[in-house]
Protein backbone atom coordinates (compact mmCIF):
# COMPACT_ATOMS: atom_id res chain seq x y z
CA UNK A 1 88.71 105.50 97.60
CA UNK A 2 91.16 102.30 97.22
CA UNK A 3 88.19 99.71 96.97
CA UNK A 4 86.56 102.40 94.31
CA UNK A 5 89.77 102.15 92.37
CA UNK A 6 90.41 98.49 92.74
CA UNK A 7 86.90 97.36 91.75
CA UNK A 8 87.12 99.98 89.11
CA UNK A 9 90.77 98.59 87.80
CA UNK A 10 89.56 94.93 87.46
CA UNK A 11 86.51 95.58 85.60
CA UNK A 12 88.52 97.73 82.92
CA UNK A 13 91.53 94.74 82.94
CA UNK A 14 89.21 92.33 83.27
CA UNK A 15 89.16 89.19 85.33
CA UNK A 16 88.40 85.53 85.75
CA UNK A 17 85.21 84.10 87.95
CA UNK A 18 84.56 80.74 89.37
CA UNK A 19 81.32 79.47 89.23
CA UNK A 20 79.42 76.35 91.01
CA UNK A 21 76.59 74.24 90.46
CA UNK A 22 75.39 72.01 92.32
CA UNK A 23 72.00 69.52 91.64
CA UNK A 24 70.88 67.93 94.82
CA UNK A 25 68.30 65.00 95.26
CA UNK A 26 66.04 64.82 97.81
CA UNK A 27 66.35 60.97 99.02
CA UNK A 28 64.90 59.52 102.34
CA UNK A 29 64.22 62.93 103.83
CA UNK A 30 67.63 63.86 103.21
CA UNK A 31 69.32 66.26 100.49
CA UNK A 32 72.48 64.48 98.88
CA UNK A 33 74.27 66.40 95.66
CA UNK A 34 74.27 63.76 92.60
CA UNK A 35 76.08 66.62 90.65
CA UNK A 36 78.46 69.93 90.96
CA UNK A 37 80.09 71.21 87.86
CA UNK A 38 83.04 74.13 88.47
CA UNK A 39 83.20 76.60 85.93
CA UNK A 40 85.44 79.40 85.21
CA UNK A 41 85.08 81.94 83.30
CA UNK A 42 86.76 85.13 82.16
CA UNK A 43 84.96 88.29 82.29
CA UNK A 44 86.01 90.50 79.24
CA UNK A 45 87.87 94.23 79.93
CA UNK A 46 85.55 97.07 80.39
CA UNK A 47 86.07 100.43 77.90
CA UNK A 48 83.56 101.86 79.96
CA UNK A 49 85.61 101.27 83.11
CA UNK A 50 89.23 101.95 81.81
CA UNK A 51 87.61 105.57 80.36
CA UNK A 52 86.98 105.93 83.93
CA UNK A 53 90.58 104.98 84.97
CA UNK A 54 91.68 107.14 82.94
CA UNK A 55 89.28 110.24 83.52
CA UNK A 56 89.12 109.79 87.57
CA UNK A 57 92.95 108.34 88.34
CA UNK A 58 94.96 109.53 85.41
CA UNK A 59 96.01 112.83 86.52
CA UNK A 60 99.03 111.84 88.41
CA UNK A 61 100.11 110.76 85.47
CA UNK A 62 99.90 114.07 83.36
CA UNK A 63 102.93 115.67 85.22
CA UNK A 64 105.33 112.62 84.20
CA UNK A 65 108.03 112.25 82.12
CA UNK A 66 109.42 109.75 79.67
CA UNK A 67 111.34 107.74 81.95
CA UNK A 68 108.59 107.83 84.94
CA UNK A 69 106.10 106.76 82.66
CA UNK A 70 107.76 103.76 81.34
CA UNK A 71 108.95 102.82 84.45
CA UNK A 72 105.35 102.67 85.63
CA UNK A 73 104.19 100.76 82.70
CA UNK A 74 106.84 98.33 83.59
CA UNK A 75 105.25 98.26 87.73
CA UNK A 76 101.81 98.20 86.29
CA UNK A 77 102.56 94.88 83.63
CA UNK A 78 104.76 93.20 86.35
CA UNK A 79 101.51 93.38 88.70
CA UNK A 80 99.10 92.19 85.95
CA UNK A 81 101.38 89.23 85.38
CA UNK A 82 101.93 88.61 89.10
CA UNK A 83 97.61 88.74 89.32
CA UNK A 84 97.23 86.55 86.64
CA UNK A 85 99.34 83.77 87.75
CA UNK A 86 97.31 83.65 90.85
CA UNK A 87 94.07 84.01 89.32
């Protein structure tokens, strides 16, 4: 159920990917890469995905108060900024 929710909470927060490309040349028999180019690239949030959040994993929220809920919105945006910085 955690790697449901996990690959569920990144889609709806979004994320960033890395992607490679490498061009190779085939020279004496042999392949040697003449180019790679790195890209990265930042996948958009998901509405889809944080309905789902929200739907699926929301509940223990309902039975919150004030105070609870802000100090989990505080735990929440102190993780986001913690992923972020090692994205």
């Amino acid at each position: 159920m955690d790697e449901l929710y996990e690959a569920v909470r990144k889609k709806a927060v979004g994320y960033k990917v890395t992607e490679t490309v490498s061009e190779y040349t085939a020279e004496g028999g042999t392949l040697t890469m003449v180019k790679q180019k790195i890209t990265e690239k930042e996948v958009a949030p998901d509405l889809a995905a944080l309905k789902m959040l929200k739907d699926e994993f929301g509940a223990e929220y309902a039975d919150m108060n004030e105070e609870q809920l802000l100090a989990e919105k505080k735990r929440l945006l102190d993780m986001l900024k913690e992923e972020n910085y090692e994205a």
